[in-house]
C-alpha atoms as a PDB file:
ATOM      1  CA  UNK A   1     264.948-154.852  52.473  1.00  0.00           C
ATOM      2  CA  UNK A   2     266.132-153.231  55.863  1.00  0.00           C
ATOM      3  CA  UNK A   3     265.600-156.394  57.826  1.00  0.00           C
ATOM      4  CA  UNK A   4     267.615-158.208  54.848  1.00  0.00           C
ATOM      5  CA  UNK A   5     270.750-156.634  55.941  1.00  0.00           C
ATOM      6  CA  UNK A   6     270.119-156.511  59.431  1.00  0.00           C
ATOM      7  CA  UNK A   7     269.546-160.110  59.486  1.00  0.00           C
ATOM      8  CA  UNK A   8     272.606-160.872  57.489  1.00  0.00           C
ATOM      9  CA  UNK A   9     274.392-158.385  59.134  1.00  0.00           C
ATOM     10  CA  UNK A  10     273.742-160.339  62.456  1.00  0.00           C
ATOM     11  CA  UNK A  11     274.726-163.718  60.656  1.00  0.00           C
ATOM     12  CA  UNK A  12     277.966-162.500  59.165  1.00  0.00           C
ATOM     13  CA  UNK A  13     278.674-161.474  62.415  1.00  0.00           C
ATOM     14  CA  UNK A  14     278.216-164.580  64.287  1.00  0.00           C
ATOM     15  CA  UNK A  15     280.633-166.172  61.760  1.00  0.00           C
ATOM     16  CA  UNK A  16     283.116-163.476  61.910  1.00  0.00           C
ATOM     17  CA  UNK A  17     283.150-163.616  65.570  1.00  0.00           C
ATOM     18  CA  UNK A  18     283.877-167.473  65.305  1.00  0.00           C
ATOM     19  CA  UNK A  19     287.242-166.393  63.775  1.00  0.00           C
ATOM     20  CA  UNK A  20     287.775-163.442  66.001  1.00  0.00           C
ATOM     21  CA  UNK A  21     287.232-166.079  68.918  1.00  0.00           C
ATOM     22  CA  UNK A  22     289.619-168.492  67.499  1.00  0.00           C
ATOM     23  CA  UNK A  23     292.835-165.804  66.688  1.00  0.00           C
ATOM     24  CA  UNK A  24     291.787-164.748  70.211  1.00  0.00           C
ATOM     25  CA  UNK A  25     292.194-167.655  72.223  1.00  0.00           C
ATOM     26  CA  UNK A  26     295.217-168.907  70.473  1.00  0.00           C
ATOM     27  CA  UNK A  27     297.597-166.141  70.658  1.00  0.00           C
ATOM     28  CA  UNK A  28     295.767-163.788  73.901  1.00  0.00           C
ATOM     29  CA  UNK A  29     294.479-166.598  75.650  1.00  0.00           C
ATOM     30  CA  UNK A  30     297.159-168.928  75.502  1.00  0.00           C
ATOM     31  CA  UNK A  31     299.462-165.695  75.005  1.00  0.00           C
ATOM     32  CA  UNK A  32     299.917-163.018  76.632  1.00  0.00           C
ATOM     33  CA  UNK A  33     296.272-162.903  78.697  1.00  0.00           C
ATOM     34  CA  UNK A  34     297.119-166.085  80.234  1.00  0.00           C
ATOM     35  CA  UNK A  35     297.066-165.194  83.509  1.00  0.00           C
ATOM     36  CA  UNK A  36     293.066-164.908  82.838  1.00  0.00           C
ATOM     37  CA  UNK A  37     292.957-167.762  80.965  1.00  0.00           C
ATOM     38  CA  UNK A  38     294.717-170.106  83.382  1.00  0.00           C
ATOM     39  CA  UNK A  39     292.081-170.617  85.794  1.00  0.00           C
ATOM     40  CA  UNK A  40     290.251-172.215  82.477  1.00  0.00           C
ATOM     41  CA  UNK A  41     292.918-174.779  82.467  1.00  0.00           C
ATOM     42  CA  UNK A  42     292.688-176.026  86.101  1.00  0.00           C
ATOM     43  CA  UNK A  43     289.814-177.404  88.186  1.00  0.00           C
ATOM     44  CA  UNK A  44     287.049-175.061  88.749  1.00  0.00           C
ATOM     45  CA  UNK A  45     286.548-174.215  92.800  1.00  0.00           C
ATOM     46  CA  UNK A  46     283.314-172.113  92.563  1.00  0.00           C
ATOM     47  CA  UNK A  47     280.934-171.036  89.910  1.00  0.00           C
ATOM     48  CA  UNK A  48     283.049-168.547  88.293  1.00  0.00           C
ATOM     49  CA  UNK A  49     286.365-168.486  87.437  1.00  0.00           C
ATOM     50  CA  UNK A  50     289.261-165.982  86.438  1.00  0.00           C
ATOM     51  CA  UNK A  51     288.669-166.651  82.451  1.00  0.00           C
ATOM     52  CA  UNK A  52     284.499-165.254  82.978  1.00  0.00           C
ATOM     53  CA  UNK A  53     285.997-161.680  82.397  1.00  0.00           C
ATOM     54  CA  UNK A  54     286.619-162.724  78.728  1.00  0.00           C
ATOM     55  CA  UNK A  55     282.939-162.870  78.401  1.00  0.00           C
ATOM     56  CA  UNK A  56     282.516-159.679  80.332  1.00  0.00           C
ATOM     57  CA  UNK A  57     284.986-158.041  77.555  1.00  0.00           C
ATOM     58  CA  UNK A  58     283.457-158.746  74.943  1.00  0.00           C
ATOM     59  CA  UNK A  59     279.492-157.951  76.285  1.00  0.00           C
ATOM     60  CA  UNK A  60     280.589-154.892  77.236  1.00  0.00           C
ATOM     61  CA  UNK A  61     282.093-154.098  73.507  1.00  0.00           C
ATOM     62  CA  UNK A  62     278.574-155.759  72.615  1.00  0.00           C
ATOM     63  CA  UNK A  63     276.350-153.488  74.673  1.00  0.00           C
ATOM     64  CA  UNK A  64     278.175-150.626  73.568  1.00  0.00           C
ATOM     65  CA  UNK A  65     277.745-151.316  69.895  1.00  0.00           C
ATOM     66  CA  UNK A  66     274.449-151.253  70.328  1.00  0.00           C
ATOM     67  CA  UNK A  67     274.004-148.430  72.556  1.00  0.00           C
ATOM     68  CA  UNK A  68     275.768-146.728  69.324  1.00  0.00           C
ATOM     69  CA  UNK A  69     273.654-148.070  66.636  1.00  0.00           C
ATOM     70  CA  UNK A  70     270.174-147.282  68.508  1.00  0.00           C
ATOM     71  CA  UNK A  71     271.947-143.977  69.083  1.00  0.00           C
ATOM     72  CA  UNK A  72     272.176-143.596  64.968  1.00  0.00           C
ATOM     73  CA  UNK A  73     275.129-145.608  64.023  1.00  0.00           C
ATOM     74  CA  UNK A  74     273.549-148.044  61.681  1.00  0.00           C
ATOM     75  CA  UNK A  75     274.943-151.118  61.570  1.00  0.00           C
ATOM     76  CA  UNK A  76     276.790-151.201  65.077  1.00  0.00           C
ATOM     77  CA  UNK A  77     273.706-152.089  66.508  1.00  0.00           C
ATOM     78  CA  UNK A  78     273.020-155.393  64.415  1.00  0.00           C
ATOM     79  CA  UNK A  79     277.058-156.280  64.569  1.00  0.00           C
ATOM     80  CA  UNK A  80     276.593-155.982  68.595  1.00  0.00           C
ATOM     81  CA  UNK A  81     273.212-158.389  68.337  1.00  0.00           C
ATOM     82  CA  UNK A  82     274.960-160.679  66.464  1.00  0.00           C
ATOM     83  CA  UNK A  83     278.095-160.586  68.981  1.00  0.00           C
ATOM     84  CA  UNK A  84     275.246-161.074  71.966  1.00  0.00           C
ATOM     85  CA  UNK A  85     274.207-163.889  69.163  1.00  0.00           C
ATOM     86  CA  UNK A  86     277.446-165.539  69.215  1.00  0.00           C
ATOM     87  CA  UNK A  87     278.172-164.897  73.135  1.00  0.00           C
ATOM     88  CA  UNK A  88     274.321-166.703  73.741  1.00  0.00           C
ATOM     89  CA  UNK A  89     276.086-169.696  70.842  1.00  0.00           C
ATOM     90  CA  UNK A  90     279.205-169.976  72.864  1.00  0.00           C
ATOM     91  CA  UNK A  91     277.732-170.212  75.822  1.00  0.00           C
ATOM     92  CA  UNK A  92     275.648-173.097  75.302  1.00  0.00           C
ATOM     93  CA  UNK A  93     278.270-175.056  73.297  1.00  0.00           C
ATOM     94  CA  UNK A  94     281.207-174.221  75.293  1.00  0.00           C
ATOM     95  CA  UNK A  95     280.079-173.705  78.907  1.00  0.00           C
ATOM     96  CA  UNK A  96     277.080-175.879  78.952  1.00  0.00           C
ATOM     97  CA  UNK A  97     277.865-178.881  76.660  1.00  0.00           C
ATOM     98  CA  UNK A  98     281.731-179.092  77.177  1.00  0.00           C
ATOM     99  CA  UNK A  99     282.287-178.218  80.567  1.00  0.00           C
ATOM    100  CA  UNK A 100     279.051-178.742  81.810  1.00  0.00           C
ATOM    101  CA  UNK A 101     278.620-175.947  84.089  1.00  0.00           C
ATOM    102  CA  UNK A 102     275.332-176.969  84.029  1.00  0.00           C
ATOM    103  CA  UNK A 103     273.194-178.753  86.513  1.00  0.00           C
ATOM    104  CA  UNK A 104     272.562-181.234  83.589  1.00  0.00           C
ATOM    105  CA  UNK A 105     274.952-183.463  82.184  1.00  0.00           C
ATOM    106  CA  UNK A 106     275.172-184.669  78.389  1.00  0.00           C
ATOM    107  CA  UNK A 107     277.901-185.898  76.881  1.00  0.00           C
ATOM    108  CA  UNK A 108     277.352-186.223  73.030  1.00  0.00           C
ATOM    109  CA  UNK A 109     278.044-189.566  71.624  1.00  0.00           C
ATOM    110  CA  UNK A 110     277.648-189.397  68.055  1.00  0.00           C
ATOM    111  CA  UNK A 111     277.695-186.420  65.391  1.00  0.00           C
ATOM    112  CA  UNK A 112     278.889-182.950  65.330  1.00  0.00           C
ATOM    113  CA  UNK A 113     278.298-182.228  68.931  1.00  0.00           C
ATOM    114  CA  UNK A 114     280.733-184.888  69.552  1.00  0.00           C
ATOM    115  CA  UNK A 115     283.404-183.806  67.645  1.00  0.00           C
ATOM    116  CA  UNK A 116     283.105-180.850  68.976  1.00  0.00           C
ATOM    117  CA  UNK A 117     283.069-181.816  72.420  1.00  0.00           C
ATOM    118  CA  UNK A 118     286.477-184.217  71.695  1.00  0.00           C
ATOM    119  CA  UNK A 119     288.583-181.869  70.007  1.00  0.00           C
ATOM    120  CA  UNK A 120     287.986-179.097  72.847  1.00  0.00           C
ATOM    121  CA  UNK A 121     288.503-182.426  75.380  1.00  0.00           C
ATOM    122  CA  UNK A 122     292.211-182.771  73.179  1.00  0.00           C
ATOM    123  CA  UNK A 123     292.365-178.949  73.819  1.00  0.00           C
ATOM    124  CA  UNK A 124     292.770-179.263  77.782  1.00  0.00           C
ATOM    125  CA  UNK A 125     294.245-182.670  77.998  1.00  0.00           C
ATOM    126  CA  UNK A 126     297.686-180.554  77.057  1.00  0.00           C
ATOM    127  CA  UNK A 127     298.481-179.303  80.379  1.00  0.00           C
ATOM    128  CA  UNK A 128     300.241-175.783  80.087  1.00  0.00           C
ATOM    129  CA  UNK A 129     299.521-173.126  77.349  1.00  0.00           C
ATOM    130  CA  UNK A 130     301.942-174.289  74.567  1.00  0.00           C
ATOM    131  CA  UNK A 131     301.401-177.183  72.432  1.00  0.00           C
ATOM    132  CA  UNK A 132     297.255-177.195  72.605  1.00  0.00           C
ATOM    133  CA  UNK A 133     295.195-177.858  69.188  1.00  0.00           C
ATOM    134  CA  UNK A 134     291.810-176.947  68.200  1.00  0.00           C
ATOM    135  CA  UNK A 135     290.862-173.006  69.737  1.00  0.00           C
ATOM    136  CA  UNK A 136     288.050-173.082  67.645  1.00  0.00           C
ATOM    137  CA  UNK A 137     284.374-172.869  70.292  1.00  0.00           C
ATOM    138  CA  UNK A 138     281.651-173.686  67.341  1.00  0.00           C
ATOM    139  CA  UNK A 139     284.363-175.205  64.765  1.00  0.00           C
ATOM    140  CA  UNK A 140     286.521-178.328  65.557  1.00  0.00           C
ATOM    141  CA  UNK A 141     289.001-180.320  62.797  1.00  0.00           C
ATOM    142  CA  UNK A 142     288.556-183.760  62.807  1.00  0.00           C
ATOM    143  CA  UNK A 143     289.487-185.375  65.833  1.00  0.00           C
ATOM    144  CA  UNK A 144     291.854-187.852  63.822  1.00  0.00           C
ATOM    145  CA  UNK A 145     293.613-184.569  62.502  1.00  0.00           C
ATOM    146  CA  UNK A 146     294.349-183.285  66.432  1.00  0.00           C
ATOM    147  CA  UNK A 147     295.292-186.907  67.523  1.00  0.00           C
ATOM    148  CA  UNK A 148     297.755-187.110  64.700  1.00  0.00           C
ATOM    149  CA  UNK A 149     299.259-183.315  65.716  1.00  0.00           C
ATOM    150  CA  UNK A 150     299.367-184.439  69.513  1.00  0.00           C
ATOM    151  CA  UNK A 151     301.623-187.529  68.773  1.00  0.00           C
ATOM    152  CA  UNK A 152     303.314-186.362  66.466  1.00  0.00           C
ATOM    153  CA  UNK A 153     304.273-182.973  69.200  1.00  0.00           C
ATOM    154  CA  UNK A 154     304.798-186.338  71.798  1.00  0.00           C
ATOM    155  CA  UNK A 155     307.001-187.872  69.024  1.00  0.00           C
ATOM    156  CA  UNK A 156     304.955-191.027  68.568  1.00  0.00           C
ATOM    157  CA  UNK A 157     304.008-192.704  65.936  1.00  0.00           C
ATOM    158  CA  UNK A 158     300.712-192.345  64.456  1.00  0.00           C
ATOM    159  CA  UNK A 159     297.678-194.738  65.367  1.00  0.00           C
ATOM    160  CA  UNK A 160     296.882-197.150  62.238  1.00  0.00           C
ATOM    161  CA  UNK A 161     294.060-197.106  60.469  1.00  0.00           C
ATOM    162  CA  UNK A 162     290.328-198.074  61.712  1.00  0.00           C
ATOM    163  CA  UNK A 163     290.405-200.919  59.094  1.00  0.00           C
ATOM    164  CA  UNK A 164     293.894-202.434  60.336  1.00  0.00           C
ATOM    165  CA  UNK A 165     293.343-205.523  62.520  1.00  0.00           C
ATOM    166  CA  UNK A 166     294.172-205.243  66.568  1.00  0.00           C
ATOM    167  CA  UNK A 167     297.020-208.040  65.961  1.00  0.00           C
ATOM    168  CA  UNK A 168     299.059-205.440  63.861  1.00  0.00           C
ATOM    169  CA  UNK A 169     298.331-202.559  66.211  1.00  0.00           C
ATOM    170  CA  UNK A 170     301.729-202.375  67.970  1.00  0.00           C
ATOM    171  CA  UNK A 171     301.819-200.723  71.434  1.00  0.00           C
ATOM    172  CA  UNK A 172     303.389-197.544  69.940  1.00  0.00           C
ATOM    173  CA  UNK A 173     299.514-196.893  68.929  1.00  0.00           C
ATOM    174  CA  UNK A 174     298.129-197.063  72.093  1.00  0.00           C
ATOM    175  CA  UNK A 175     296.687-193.123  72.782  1.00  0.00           C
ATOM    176  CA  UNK A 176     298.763-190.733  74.068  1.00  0.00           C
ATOM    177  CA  UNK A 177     298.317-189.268  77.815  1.00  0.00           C
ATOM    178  CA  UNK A 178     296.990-186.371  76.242  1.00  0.00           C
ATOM    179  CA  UNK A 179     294.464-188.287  74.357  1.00  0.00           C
ATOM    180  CA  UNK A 180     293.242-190.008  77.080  1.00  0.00           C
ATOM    181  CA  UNK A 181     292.712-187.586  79.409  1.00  0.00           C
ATOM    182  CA  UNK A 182     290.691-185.987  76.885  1.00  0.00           C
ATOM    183  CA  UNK A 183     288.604-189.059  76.358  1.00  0.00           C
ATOM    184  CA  UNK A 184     287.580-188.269  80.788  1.00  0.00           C
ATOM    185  CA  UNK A 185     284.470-186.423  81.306  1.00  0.00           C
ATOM    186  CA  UNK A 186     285.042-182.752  82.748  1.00  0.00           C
ATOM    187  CA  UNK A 187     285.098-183.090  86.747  1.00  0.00           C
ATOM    188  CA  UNK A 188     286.053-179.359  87.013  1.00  0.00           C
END
């Protein structure tokens, strides 16, 4: 029954950390740790950048849960695996798939993984730390939803429906600059 918990322990954590992740970014990220975060928002010049201590934060709050739960403080071990869990997630996803620090490149072009990949794309194609949508790093919105919130912050209109004809597109539905430098691959 142990390994019940622990296991779920490690899953709730995961999801938890999703959330944590998101109210992170948003308001320390693009708040008052910006000075960190900046270097995520401009062209990468080696293999690390500024932002990396993020991920250094939070393994070291990981490794020391643990250290505390193997020491006797059941469940701060399993709620540091599951942070390691999440780091290992984010990591992947965020590093690897959408930035491609990699020395593979995929770029999803269907599904899920694309969604995922766009609405983080819509993230950096605001340039500056105000105005950005979608902090999520495992959950994006639909990326109609952010393209709607971008115009309407760049006071255009929004883009008709799929199902309208190109003759009765007007210009004023064209993507925005911030849509379309989303729609680039990641040359950072």
């Amino acid at each position: 029954m142990l390994v019940l918990w622990n296991t779920l322990i490690v899953l709730a954590t995961v999801a938890i950390m999703e959330v944590v992740a998101t109210l992170a970014h948003k308001y320390i990220m693009h708040g008052w740790g910006w000075g960190w975060h900046l270097s995520h928002h401009e062209p990468r010049t080696g293999w690390f950048e500024v932002n990396d201590l993020y991920a250094v934060v939070f393994a070291l709050l990981a490794i020391a849960l643990i250290a505390l739960g193997t020491a006797g403080y059941w469940p701060l071990q399993w709620i540091g695996a599951g942070m390691t869990l999440y780091g290992a997630i984010y990591f992947m996803v965020h590093d690897g798939l959408v930035h491609q620090r990699w020395p593979f490149r995929y770029i999803p072009r269907r599904g899920y993984l694309k969604r995922l990949y766009m609405a983080h794309r819509l993230h950096h194609a605001v340039r500056g730390k105000e105005d950005c949508v979608s902090f999520g790093f495992l959950y994006a919105p639909p990326v109609e939803k952010l393209q709607a919130t971008l115009r309407e912050r760049n006071g255009k209109k929004a883009r008709p429906p799929r199902a309208a004809s190109r003759q009765n597109a007007s210009k004023e539905a064209r993507p925005s600059n911030a849509e379309q430098n989303a729609e680039q691959p990641d040359r950072r």
